[in-house]
N, C-alpha and C. Protein backbone atom coordinates (compact mmCIF):
# COMPACT_ATOMS: atom_id res chain seq x y z
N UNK A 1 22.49 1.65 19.23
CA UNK A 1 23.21 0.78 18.33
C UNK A 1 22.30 -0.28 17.73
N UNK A 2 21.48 -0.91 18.51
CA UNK A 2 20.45 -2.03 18.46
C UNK A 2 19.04 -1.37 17.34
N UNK A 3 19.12 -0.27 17.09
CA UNK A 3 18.38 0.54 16.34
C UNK A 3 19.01 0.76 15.08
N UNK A 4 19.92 1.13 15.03
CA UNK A 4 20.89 1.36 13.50
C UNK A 4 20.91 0.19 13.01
N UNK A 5 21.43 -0.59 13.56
CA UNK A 5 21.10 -2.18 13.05
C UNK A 5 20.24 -2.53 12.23
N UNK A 6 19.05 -2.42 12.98
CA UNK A 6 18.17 -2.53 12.53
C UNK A 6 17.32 -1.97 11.69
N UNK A 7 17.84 -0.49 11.69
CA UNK A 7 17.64 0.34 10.62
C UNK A 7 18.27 0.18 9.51
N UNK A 8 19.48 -0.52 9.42
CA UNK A 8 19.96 -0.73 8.23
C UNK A 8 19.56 -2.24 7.73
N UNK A 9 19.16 -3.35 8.43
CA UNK A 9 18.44 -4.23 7.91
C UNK A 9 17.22 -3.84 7.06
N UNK A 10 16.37 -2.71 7.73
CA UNK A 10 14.82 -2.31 7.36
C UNK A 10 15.12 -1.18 5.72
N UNK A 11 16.23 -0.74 5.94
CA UNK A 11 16.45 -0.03 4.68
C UNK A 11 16.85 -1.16 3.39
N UNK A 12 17.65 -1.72 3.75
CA UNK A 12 17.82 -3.72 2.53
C UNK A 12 16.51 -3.16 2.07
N UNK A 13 15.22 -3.74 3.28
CA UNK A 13 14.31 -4.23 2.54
C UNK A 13 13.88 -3.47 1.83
N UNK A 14 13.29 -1.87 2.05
CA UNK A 14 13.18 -1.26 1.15
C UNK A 14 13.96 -0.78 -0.35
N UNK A 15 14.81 -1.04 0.26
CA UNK A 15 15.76 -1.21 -1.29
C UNK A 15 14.66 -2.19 -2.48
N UNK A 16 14.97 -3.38 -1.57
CA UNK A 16 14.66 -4.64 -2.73
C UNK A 16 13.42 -4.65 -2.80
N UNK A 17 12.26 -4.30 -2.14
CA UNK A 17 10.87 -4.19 -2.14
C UNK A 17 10.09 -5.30 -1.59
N UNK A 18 9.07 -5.62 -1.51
CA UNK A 18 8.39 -6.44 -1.02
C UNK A 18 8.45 -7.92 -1.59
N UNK A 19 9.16 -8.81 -1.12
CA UNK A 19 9.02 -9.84 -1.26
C UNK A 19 7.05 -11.00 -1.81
N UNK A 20 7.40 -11.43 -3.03
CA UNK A 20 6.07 -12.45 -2.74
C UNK A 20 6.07 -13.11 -2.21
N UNK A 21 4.80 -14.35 -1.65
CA UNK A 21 4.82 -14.77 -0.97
C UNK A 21 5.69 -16.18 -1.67
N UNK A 22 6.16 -16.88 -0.16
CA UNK A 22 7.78 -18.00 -1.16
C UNK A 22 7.89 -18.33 0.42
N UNK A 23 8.84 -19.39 0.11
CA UNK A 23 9.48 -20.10 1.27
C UNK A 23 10.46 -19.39 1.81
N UNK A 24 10.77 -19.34 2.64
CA UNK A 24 11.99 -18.86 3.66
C UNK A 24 13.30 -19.82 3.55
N UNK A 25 14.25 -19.36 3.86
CA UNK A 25 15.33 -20.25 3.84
C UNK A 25 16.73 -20.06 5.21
N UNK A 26 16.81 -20.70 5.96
CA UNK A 26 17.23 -20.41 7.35
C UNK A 26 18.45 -19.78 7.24
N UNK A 27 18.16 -18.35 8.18
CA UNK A 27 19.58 -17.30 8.09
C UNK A 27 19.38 -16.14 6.94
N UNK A 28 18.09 -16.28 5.59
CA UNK A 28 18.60 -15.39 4.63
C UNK A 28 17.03 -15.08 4.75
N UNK A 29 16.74 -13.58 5.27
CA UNK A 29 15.94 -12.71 5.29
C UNK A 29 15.09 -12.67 4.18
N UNK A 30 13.80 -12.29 3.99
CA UNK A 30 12.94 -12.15 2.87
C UNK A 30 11.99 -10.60 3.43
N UNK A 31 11.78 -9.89 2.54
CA UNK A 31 10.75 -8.42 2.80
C UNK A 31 9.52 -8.82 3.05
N UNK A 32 9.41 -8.15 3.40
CA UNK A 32 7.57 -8.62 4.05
C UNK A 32 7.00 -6.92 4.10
N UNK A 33 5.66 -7.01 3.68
CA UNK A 33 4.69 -5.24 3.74
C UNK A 33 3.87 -5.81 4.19
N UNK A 34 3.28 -5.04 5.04
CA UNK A 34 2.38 -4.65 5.97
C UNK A 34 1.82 -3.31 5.68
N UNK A 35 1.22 -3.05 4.86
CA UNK A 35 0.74 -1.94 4.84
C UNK A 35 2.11 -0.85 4.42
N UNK A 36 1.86 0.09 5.34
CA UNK A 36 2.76 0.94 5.58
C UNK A 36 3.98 0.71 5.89
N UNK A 37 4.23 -0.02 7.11
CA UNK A 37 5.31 -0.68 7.42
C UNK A 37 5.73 -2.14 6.90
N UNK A 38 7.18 -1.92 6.08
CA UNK A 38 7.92 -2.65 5.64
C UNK A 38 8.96 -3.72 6.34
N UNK A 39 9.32 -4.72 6.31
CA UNK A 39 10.32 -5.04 6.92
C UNK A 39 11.26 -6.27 6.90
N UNK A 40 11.82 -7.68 7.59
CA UNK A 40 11.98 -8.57 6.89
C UNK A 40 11.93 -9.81 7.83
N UNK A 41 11.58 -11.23 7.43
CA UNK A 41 11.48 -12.27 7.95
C UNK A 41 12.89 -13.32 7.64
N UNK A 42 13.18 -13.77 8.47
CA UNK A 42 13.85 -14.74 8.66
C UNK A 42 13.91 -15.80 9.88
N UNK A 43 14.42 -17.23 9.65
CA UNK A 43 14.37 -18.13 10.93
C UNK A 43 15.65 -18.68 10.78
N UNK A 44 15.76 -19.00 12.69
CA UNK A 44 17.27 -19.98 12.36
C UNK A 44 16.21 -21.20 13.52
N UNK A 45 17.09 -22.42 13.09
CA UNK A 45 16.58 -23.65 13.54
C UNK A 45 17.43 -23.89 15.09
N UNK A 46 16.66 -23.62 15.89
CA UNK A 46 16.74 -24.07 17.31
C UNK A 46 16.44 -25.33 17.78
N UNK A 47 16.90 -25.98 19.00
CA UNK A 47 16.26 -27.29 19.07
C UNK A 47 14.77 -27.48 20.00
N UNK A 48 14.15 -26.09 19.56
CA UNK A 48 12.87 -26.16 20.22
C UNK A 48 12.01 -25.76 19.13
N UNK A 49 12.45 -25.46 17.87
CA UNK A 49 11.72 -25.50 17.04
C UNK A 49 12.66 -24.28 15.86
N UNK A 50 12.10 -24.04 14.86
CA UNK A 50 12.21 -22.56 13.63
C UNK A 50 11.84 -21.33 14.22
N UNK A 51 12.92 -20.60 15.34
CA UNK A 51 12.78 -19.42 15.32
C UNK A 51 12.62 -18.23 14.67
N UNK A 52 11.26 -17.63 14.01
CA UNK A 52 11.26 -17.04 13.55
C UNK A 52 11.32 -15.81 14.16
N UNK A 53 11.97 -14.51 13.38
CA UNK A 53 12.74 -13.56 13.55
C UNK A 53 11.36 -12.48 12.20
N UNK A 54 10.87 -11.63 13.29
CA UNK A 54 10.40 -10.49 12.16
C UNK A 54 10.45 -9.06 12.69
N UNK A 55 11.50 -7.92 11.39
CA UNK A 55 11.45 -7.02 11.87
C UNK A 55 10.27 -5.62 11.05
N UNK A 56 9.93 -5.01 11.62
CA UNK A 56 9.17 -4.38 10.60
C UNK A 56 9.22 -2.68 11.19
N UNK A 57 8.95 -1.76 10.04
CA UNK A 57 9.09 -0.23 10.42
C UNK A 57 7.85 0.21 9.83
N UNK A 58 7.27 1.31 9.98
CA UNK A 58 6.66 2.41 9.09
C UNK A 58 7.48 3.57 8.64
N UNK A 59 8.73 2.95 7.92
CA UNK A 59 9.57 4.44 7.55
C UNK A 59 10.67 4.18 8.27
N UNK A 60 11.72 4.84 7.12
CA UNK A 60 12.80 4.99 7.99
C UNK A 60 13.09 5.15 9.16
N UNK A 61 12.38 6.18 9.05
CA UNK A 61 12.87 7.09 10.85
C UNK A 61 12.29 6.62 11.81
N UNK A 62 11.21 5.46 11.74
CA UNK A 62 10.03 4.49 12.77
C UNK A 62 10.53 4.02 13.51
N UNK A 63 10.64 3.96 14.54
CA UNK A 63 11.51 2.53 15.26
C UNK A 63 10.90 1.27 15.05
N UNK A 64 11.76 0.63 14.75
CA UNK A 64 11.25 -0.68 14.14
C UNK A 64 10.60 -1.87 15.56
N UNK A 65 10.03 -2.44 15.55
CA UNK A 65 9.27 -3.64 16.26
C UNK A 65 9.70 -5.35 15.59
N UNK A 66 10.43 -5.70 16.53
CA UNK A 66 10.57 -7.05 16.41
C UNK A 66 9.90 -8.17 17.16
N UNK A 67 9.59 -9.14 16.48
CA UNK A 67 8.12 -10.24 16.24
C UNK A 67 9.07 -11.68 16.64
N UNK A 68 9.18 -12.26 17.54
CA UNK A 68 9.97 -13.52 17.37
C UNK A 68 8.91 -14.82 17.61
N UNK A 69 8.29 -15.53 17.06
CA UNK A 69 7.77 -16.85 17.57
C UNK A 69 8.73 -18.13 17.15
N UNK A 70 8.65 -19.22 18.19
CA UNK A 70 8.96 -20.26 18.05
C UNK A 70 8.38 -21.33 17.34
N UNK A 71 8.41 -22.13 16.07
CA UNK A 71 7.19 -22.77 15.18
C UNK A 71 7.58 -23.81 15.05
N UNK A 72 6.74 -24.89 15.67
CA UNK A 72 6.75 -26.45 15.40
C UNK A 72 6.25 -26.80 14.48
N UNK A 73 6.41 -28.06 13.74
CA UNK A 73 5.25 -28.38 12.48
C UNK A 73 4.00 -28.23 12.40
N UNK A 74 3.27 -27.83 11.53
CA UNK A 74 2.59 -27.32 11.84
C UNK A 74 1.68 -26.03 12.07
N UNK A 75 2.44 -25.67 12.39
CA UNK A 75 1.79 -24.12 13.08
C UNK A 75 1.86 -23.08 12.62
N UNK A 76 1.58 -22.16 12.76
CA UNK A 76 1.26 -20.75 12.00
C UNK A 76 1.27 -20.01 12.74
N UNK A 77 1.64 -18.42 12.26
CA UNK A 77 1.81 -16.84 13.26
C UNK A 77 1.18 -15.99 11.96
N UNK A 78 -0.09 -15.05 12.45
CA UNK A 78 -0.38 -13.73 11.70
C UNK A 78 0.20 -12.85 12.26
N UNK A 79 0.49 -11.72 11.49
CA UNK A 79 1.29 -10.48 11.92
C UNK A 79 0.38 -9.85 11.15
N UNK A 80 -0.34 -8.74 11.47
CA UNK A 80 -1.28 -7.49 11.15
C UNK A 80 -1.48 -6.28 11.57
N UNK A 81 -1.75 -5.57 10.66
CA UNK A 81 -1.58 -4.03 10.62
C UNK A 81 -3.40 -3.69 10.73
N UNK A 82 -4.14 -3.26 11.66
CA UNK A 82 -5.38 -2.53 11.25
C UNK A 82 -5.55 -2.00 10.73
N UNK A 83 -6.94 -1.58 10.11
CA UNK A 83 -6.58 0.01 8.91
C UNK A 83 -8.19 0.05 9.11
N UNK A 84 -8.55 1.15 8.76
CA UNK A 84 -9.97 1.85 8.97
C UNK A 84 -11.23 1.22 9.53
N UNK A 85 -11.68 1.92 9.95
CA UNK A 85 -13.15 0.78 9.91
C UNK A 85 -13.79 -0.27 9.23
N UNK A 86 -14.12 -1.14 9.14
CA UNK A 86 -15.39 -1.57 8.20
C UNK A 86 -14.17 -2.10 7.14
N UNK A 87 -12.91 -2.15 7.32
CA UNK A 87 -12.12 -2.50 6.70
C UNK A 87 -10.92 -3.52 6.70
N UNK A 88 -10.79 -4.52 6.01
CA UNK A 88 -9.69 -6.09 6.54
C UNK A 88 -8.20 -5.14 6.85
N UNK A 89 -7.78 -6.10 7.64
CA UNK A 89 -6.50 -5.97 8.18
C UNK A 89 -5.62 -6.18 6.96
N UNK A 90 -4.25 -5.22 7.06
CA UNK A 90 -3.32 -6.08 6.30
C UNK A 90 -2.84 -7.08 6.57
N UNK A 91 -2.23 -8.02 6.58
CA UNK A 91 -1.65 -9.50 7.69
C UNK A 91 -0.84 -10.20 6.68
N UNK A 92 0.34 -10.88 7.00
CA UNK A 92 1.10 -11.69 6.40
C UNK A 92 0.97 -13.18 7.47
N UNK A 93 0.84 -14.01 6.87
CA UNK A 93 1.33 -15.51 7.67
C UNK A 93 2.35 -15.88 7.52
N UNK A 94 2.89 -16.50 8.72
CA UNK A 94 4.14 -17.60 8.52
C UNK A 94 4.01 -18.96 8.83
N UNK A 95 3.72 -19.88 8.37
CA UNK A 95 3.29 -20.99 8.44
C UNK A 95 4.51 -21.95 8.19
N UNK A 96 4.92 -23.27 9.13
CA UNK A 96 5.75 -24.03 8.90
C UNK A 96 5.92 -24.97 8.83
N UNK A 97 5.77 -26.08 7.43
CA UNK A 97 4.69 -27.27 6.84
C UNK A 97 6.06 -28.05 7.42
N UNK A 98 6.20 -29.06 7.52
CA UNK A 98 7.68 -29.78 8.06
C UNK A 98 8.58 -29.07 7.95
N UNK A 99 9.71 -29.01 7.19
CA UNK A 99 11.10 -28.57 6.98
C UNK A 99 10.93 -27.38 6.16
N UNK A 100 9.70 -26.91 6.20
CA UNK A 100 9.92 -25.50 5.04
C UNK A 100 9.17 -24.28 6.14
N UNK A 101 9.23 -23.33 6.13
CA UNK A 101 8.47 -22.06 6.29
C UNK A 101 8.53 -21.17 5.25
N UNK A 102 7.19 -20.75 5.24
CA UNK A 102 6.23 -20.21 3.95
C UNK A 102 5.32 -18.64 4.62
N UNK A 103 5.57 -17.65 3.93
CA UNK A 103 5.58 -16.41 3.92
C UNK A 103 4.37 -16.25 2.98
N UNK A 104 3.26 -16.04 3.41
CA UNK A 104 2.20 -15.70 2.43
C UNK A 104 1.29 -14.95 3.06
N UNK A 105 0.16 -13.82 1.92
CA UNK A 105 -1.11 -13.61 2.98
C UNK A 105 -1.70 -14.52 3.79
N UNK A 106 -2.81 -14.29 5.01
CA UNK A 106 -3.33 -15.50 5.24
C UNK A 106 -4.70 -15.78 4.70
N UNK A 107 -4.94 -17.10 5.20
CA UNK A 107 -6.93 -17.77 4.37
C UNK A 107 -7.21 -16.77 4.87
N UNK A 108 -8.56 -17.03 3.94
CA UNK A 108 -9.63 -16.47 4.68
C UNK A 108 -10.08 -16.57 6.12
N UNK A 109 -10.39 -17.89 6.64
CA UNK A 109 -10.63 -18.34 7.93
C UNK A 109 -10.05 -17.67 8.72
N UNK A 110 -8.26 -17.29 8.55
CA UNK A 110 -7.26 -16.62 9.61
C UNK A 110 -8.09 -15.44 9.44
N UNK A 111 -8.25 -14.69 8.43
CA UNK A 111 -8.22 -13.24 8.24
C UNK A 111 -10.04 -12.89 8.93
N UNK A 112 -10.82 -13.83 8.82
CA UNK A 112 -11.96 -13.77 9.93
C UNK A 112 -11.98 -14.06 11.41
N UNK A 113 -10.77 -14.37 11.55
CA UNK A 113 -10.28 -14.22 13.31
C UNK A 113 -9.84 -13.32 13.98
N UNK A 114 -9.11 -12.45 12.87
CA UNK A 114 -8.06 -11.07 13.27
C UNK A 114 -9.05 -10.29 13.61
N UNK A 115 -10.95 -10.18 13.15
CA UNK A 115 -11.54 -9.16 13.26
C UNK A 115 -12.00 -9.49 14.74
């Protein structure tokens, strides 16, 4: 059941396609790509911080993988996909400047840590 769910969240996103990178808004999902696998971000506000919520697939039929971090001001989460040798990761950031969280690739700096 916990799979259909979620399979029908992961199909939304492919519907609507990949979200650019933009602010988040608490409770209303945004698409996120990773490469191959598609999927979607959202946070609800806990009193330990912006739970963020990420689900992502490679395909319908994938079982999907869910990503939850807790984000204080401040702080930041990469989510990345490897891909060939000799070759950068795909990676999305979620970064959460006071009262906003922001959905974008990451710097450079992040993306020389992932290796």
């Amino acid at each position: 059941m916990i799979i259909r769910s979620a399979s029908a969240v992961l199909a939304a996103a492919f519907v609507t396609g990949a979200a650019e990178a933009g602010e988040l808004r608490p409770m209303q999902a945004s698409s996120i790509a990773l490469g191959e696998a598609k999927g979607v971000a959202y946070y609800v506000v806990t009193d330990a911080g912006f739970q963020v919520v990420t689900t992502i697939a490679a395909g319908e039929d994938a079982t999907p993988l869910r990503f939850e971090a807790t984000l204080t001001a401040g702080q930041r989460v990469v989510l990345s996909v490897p891909r060939g040798a000799g070759e950068e990761p795909v990676a999305v950031e979620i970064v959460r400047f006071g009262d906003s969280v922001v959905v974008s690739e990451p710097v450079a700096e992040i993306s020389a840590v992932l290796h």
